[in-house]
Protein backbone atom coordinates (compact mmCIF):
# COMPACT_ATOMS: atom_id res chain seq x y z
CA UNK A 1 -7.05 18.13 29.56
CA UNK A 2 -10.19 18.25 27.44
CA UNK A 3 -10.58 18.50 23.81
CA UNK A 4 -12.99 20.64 22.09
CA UNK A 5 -15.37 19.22 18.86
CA UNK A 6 -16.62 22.87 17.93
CA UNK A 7 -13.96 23.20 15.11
CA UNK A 8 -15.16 19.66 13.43
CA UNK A 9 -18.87 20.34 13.08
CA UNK A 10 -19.27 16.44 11.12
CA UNK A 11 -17.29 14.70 13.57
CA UNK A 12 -19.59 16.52 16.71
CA UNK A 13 -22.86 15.49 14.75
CA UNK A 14 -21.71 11.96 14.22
CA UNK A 15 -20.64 11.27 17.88
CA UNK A 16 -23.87 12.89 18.88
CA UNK A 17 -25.77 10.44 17.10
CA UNK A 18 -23.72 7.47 18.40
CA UNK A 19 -26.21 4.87 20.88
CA UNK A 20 -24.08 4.16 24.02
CA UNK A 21 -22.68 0.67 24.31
CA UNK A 22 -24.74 -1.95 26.21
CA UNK A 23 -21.85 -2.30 28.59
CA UNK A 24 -18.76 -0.54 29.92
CA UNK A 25 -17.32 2.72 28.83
CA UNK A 26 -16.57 4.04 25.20
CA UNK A 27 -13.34 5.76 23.84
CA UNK A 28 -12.57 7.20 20.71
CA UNK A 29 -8.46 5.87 20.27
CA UNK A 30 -5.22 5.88 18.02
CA UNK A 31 -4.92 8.48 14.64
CA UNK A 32 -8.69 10.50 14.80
CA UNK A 33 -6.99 11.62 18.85
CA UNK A 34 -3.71 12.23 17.50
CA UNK A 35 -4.78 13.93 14.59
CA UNK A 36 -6.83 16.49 17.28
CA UNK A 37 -4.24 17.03 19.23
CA UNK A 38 -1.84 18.26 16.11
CA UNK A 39 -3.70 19.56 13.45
CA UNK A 40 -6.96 20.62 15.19
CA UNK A 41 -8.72 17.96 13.09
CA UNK A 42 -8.87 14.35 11.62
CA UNK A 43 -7.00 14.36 8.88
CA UNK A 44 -8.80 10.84 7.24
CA UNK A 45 -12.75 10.21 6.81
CA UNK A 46 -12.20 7.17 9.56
CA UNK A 47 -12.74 6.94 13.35
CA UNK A 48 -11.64 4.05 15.84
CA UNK A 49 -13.44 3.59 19.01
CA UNK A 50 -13.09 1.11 21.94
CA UNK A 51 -15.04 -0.06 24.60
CA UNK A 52 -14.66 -2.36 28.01
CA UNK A 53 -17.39 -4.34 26.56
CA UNK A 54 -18.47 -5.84 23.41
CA UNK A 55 -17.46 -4.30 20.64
CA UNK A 56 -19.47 -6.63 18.23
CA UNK A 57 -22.50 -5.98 20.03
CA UNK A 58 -21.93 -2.16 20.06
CA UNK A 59 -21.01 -2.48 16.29
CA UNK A 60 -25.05 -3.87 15.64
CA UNK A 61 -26.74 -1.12 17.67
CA UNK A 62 -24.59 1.88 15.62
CA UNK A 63 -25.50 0.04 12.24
CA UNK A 64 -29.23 -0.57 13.22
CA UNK A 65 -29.44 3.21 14.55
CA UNK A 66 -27.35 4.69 12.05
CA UNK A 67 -29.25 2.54 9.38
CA UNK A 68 -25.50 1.48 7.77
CA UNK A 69 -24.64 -2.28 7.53
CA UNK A 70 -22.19 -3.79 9.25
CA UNK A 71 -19.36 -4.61 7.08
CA UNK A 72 -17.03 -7.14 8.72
CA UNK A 73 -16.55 -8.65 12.38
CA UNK A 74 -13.66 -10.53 13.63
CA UNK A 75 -12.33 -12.97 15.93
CA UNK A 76 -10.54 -10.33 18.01
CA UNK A 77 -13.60 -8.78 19.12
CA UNK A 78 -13.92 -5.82 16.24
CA UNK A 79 -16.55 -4.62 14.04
CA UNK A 80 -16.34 -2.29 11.17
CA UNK A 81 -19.08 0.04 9.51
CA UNK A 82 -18.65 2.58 6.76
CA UNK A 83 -20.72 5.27 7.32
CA UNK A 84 -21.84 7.35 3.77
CA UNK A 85 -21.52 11.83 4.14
CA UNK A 86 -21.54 13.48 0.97
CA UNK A 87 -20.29 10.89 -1.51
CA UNK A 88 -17.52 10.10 0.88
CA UNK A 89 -17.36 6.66 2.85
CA UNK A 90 -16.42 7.23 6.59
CA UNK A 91 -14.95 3.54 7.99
CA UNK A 92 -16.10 3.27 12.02
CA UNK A 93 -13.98 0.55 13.54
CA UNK A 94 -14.62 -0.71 16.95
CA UNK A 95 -12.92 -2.62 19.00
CA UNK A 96 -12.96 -4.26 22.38
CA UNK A 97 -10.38 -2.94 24.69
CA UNK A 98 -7.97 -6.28 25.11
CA UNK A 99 -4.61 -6.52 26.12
CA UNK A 100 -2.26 -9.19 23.75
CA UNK A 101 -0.05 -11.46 24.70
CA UNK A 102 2.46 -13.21 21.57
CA UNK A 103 3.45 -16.68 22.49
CA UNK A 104 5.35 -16.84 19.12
CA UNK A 105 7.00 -13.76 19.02
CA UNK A 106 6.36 -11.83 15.36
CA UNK A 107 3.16 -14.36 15.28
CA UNK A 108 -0.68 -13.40 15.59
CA UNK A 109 -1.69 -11.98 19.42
CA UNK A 110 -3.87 -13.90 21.98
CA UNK A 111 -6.17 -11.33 22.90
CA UNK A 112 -7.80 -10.98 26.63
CA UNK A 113 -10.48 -8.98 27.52
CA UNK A 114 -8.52 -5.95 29.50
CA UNK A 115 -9.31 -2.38 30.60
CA UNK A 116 -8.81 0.83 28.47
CA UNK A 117 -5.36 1.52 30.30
CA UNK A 118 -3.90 -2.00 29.56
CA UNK A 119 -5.38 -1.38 25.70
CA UNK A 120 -3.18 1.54 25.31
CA UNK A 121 -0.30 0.14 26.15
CA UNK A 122 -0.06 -2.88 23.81
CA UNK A 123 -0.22 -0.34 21.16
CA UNK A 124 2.25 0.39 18.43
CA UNK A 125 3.39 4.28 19.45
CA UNK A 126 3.36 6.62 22.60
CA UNK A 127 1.39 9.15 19.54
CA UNK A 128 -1.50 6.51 19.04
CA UNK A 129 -2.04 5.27 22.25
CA UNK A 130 -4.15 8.17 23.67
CA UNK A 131 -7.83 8.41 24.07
CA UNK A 132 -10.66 10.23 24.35
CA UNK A 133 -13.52 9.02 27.13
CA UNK A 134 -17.24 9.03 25.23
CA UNK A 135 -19.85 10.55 27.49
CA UNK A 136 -23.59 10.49 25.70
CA UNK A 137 -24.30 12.69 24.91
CA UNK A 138 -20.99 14.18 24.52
CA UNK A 139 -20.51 17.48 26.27
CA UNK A 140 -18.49 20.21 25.21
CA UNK A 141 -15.26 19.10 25.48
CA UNK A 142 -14.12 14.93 25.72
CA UNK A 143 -11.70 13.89 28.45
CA UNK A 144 -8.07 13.10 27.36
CA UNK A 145 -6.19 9.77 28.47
CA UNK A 146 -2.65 9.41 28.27
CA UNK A 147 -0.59 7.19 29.71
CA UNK A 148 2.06 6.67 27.94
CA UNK A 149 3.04 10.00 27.09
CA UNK A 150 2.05 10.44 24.14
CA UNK A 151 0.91 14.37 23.88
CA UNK A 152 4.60 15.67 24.99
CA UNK A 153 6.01 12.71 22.04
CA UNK A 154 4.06 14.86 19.69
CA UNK A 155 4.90 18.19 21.03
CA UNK A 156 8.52 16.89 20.52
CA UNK A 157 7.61 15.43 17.01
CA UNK A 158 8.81 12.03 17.78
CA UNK A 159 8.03 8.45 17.89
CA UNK A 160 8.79 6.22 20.68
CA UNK A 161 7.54 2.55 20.79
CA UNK A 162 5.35 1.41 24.09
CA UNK A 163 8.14 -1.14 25.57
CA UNK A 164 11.35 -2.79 24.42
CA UNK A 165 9.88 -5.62 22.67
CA UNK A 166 7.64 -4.00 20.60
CA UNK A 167 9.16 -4.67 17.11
CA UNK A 168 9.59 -8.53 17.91
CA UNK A 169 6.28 -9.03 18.64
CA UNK A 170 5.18 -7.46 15.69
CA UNK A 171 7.70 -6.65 13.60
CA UNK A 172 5.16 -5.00 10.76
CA UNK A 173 5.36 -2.32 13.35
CA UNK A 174 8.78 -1.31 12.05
CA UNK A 175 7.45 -0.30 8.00
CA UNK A 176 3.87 1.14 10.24
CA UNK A 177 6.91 3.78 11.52
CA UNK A 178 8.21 4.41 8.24
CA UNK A 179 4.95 5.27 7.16
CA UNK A 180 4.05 7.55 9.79
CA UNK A 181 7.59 9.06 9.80
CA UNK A 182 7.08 10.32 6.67
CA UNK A 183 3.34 11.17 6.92
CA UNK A 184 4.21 12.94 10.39
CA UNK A 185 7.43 14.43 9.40
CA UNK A 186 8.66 12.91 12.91
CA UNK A 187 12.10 11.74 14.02
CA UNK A 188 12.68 8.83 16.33
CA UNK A 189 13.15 8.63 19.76
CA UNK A 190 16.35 6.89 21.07
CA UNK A 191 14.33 3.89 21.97
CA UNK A 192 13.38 3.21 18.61
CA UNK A 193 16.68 3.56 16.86
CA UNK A 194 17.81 1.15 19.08
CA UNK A 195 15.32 -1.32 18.71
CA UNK A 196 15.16 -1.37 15.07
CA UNK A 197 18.89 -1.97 15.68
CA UNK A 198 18.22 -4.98 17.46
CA UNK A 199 15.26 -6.07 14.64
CA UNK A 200 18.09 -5.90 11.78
CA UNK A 201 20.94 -7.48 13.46
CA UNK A 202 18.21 -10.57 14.62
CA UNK A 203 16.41 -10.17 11.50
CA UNK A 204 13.10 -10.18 13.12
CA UNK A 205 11.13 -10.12 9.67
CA UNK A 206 11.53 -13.88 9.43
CA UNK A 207 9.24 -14.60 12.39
CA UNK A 208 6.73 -12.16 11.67
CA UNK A 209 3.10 -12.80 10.45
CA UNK A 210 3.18 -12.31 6.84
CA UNK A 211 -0.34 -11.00 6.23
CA UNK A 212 0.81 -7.88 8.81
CA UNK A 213 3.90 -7.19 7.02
CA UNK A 214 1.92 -7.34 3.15
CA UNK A 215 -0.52 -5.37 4.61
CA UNK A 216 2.09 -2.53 5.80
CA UNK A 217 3.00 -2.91 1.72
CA UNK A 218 -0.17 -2.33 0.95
CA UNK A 219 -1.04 0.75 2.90
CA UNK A 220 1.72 2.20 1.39
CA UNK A 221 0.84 2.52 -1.76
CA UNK A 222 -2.43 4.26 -0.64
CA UNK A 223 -0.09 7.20 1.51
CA UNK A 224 0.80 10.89 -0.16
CA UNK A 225 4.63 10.41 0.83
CA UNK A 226 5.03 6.76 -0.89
CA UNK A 227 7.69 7.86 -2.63
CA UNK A 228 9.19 8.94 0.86
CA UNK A 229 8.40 5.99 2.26
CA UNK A 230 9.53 3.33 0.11
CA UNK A 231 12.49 5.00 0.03
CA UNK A 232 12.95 4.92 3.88
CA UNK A 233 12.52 0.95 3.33
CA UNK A 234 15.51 0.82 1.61
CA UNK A 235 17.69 3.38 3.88
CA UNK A 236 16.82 1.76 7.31
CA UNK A 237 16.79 -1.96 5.30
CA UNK A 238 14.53 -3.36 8.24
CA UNK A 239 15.53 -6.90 6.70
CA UNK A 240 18.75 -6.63 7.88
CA UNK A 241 21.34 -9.38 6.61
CA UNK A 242 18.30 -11.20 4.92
CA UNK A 243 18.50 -8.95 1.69
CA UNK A 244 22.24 -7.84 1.29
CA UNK A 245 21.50 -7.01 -2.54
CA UNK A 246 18.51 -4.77 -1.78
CA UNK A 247 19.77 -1.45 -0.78
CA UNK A 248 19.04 2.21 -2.05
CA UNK A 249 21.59 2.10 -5.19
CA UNK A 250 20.44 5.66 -7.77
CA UNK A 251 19.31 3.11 -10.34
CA UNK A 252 16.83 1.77 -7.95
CA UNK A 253 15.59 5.02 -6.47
CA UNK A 254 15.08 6.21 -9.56
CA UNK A 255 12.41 3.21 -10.34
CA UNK A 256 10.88 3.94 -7.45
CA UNK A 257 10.37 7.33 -8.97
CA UNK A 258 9.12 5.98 -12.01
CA UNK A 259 6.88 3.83 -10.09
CA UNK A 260 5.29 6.93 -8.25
CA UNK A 261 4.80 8.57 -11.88
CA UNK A 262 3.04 5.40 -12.97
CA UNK A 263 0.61 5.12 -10.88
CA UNK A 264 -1.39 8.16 -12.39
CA UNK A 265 -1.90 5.69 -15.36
CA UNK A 266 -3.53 3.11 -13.20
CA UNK A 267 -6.60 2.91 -15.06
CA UNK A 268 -4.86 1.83 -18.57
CA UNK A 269 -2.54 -0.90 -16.82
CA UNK A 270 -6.62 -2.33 -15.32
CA UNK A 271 -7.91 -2.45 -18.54
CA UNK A 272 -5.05 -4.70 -19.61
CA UNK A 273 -5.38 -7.31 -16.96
CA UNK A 274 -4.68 -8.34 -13.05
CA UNK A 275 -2.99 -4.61 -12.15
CA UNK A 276 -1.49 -4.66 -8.80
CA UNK A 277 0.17 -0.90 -7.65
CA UNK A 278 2.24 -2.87 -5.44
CA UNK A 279 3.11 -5.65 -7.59
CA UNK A 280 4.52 -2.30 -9.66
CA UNK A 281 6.20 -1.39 -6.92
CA UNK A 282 8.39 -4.86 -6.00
CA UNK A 283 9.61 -4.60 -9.97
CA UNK A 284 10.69 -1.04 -8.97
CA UNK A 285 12.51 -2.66 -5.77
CA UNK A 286 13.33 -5.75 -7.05
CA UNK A 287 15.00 -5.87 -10.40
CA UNK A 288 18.59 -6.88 -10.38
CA UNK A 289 18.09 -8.64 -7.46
CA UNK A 290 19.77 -12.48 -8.43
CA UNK A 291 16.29 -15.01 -8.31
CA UNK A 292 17.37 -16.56 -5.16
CA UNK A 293 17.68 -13.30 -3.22
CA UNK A 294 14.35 -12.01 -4.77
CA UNK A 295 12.14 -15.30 -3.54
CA UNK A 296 13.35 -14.59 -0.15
CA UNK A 297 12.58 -11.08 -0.93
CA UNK A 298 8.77 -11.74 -1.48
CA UNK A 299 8.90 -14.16 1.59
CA UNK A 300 10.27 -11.40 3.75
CA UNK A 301 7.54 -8.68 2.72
CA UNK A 302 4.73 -11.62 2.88
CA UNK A 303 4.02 -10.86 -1.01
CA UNK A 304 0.71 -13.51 -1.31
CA UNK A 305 1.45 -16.59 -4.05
CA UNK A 306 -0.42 -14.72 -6.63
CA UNK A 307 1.21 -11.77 -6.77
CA UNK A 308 4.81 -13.37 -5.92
CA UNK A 309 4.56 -15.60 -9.33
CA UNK A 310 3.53 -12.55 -11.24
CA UNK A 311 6.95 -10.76 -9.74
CA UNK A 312 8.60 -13.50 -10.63
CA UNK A 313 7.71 -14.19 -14.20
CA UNK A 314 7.93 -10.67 -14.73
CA UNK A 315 11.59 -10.50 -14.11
CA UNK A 316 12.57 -14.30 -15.20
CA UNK A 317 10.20 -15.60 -17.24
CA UNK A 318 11.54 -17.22 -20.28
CA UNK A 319 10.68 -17.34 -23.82
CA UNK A 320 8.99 -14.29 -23.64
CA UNK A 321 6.23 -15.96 -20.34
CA UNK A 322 6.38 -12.98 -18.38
CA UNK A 323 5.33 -11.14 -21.35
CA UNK A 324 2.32 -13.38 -21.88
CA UNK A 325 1.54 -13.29 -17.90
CA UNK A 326 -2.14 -12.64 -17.63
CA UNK A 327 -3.10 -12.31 -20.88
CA UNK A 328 -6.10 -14.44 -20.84
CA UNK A 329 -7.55 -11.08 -18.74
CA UNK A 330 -6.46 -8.76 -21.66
CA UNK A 331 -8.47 -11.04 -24.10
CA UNK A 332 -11.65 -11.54 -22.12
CA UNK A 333 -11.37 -7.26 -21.81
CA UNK A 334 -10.71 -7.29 -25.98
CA UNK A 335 -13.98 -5.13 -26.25
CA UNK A 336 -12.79 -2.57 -23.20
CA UNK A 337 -11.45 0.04 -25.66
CA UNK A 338 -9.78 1.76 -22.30
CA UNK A 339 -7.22 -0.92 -23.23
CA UNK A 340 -4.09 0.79 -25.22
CA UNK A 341 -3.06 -2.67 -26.63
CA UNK A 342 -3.73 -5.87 -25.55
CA UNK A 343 -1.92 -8.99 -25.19
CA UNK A 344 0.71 -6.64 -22.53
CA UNK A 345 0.90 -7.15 -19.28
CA UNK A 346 0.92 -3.83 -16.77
CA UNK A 347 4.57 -4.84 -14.73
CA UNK A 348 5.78 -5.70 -18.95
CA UNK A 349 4.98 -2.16 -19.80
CA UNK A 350 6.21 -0.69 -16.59
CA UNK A 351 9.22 -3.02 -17.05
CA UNK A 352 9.55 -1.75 -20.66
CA UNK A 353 9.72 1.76 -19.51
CA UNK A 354 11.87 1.78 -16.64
CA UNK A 355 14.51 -0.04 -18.49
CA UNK A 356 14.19 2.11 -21.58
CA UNK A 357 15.81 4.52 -20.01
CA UNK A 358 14.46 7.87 -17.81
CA UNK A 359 14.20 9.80 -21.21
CA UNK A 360 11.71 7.66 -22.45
CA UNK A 361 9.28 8.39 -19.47
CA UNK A 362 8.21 11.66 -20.86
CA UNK A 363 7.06 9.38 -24.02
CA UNK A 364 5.07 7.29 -22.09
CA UNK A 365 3.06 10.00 -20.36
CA UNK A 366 2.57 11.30 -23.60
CA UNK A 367 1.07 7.54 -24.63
CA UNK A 368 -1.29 7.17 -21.95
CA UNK A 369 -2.58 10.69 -22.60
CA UNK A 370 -3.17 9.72 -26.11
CA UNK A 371 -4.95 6.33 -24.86
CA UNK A 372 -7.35 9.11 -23.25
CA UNK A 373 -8.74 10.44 -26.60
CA UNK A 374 -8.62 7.02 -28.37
CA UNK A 375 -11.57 5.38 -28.97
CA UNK A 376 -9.55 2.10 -29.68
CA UNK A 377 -6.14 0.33 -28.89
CA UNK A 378 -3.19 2.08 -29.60
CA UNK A 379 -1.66 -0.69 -32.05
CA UNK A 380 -2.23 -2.64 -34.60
CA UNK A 381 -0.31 -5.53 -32.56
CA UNK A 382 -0.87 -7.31 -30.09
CA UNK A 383 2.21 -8.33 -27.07
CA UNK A 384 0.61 -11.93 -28.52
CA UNK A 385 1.93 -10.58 -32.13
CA UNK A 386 5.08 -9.32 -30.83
CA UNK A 387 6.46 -12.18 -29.06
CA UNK A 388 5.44 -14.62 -32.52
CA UNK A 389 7.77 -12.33 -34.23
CA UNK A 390 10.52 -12.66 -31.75
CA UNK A 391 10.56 -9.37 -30.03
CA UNK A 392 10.87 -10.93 -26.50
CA UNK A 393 11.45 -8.78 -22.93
CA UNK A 394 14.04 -6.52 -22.80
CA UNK A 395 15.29 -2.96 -22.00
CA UNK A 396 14.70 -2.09 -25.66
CA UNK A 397 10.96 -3.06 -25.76
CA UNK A 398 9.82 0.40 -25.05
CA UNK A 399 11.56 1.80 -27.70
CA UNK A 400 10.35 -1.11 -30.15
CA UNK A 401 6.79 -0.10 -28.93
CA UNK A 402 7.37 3.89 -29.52
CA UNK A 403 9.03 3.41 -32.79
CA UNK A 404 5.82 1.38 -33.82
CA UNK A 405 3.31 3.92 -32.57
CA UNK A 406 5.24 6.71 -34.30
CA UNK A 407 4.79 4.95 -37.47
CA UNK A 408 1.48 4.06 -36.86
CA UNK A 409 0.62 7.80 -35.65
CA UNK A 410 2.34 9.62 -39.10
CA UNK A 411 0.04 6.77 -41.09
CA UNK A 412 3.03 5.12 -42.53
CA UNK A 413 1.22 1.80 -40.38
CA UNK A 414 -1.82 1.09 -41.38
CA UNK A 415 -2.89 -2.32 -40.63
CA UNK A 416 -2.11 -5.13 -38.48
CA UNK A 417 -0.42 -6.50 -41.96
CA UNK A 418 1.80 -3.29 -42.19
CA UNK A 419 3.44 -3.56 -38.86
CA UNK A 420 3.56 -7.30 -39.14
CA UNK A 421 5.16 -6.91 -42.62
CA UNK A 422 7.92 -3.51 -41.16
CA UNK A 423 8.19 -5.74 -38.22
CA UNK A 424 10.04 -8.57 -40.66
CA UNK A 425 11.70 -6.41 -41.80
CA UNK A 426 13.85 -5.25 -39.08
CA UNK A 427 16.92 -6.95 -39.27
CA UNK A 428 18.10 -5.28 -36.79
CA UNK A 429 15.86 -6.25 -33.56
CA UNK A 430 17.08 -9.93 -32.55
CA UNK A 431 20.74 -7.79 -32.36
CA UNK A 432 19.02 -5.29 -29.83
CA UNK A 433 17.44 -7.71 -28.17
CA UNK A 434 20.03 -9.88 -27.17
């Protein structure tokens, strides 16, 4: 079978400008293939390509002909550009065909040098593991490899893993098939049902290499379906017995909606210090979770140290600390008037509204739209202030925060001293705050 480039006019250009490798033959593999074969087109501004050569090599005569830096090169024998096309950055990764072998299973590969067969099939899916041979000049149609299978998988709409093992070698493949479950809209082949079977009962996330899994976590938060997929975390529970408490209860999907609604906002919660999406989303996931179960949690999903201890202080810091939690950003930012208050962490005021209750949601898109024609914060106070006078976390924060910005909004707050002074007077908050 060939495949055809007059539809993608770009994509024809840019392989037309390509140098040949010094060595071996050239491939274009994995999503840009599978992407042809479905929709007719990419469907991302990236390409991966593969040689039976040297991929680093290759990598600095396409930058030096292209005239695009080289932007990273790795032990494994890959190189990555990012080519520029009408204000859009195109990533090029290449890579030298290897074949992996895992002497710790769920641990980093030892790569050998291998052909483009043997590449294929140490891939994740039968969908991904096709490829396209690279003539140069290309001609009018490229040459389709696959192996495995994987044109009738995607005729059928389904994902089927390589071999048996696949998900204890690298068990981040297991949320890399949520992801493109819900991206695809594909169900799973027999093969994989019963291997992620096998990965929950053995709880295979404990051996695997925690970088892989957070970076799984990561690309999440980047995919249209998030929601979807996030979800699908919490259905299939890929951590087995290791979580018991973390399972898709209403209250929790309905964070994870709230999270997904959020994220428009992402610019405010920057302006107010270190802003994580994902660190949004593990609140989302995580709260009610008793502490013991949620530090294993953020071992499982490989959550890095920073980001763990601002989880944690977020949902049991004391003495009002995870309401303080990177405040020394907000001040440094104090003359950023994208801020909407400062001295507030982003996961407080995501905490604030999610435990507020859903109703209050609609308020807070109605607060960050007002942050949008402010030319200043959006109170008087400061989470510093706030926490002097006692007003620690909890559920009721948001409302504390609305009631003050109502007051502050009709002009019955004028000052700092105002809300300090109607603050004081409030009998009634330590009650709701207990």
């Amino acid at each position: 079978m060939r495949v055809f480039l007059e539809g993608v006019p770009f994509w024809k250009s840019f392989l037309h400008r390509l140098v040949p490798p010094p060595e071996g033959k050239a491939y274009i593999v994995g999503g840009w293939v599978r992407d042809m074969l479905m929709l007719g087109r990419p469907s991302r501004p990236e390409i991966d390509l593969a040689v039976e050569g040297d991929a680093i090599l290759w990598g600095r005569k396409i930058s030096e002909s292209l005239g695009v830096p080289v932007v990273s090169e790795s032990p494994f024998g890959t190189s990555r550009l990012h080519f520029p096309h009408r204000n859009i950055s195109i990533r090029v990764d290449i890579a030298s065909c290897r074949r992996d072998q895992y002497p710790i299973p769920g641990g980093m590969p030892v790569v050998f040098p291998a052909s483009i067969g043997e590449d294929l099939f140490r891939r994740d899916f039968t969908v991904n593991a096709m490829a396209l041979l690279l003539p140069f000049p290309p001609g009018n149609g490229l040459e389709l490899l696959d192996p495995a299978g994987g044109k009738e998988d995607l005729a059928h709409k389904q994902l089927r893993i390589l071999y048996p093992e696949s998900f204890r070698d690298d068990p981040a493949r297991m949320f890399r098939m949520f992801r493109f479950q819900e991206r695809l809209g594909f169900g799973l082949s027999p093969s994989v049902s019963q291997a992620l079977l096998e990965a929950r009962k053995k709880g295979f996330l404990l051996q695997a290499s925690k970088s892989r899994i957070w970076e799984e976590v990561r690309h999440t938060v980047l995919e249209e379906a998030r929601i979807s997929i996030a979800l699908r975390w919490l259905e299939e529970a890929p951590w087995g017995d290791l979580l018991p408490s973390l399972h898709p209860s209403s209250l929790r999907r309905k964070r994870v909606f709230a999270w997904d609604r959020f994220l428009r906002h992402g610019k405010y919660f920057s302006s107010m210090g270190k802003y994580w999406p994902e660190c949004l989303l593990l609140l989302a996931l995580f709260y009610g979770l008793p502490r013991g179960e949620c530090r294993k949690a953020v071992d499982v999903l490989g959550v890095p140290v920073k980001v763990a201890r601002t989880v944690m202080n977020a949902l049991f810091g004391s003495k009002g600390e995870d309401l303080m939690a990177d405040t020394g950003s907000c001040r440094k930012k104090k003359e950023n008037r994208n801020a909407p208050f400062v001295g507030v962490s982003p996961q407080q005021v995501f905490l604030a509204a999610i435990l507020s209750g859903g109703e209050l949601l609609d308020w807070w898109d109605l607060f960050f739209a007002t942050a949008e024609t402010k030319r200043e914060p959006l109170f008087w106070v400061s989470g510093d202030d706030l926490a002097k006078e006692g007003i620690l976390p909890s559920p009721f924060l948001g409302e504390i925060l609305r009631e003050i910005w109502q007051l502050q909004e009709n002009g019955i707050l004028k000052s700092k001293k105002d809300t300090l002074l109607w603050i004081r007077q409030q009998k009634i908050w330590p009650a709701r705050l207990l």
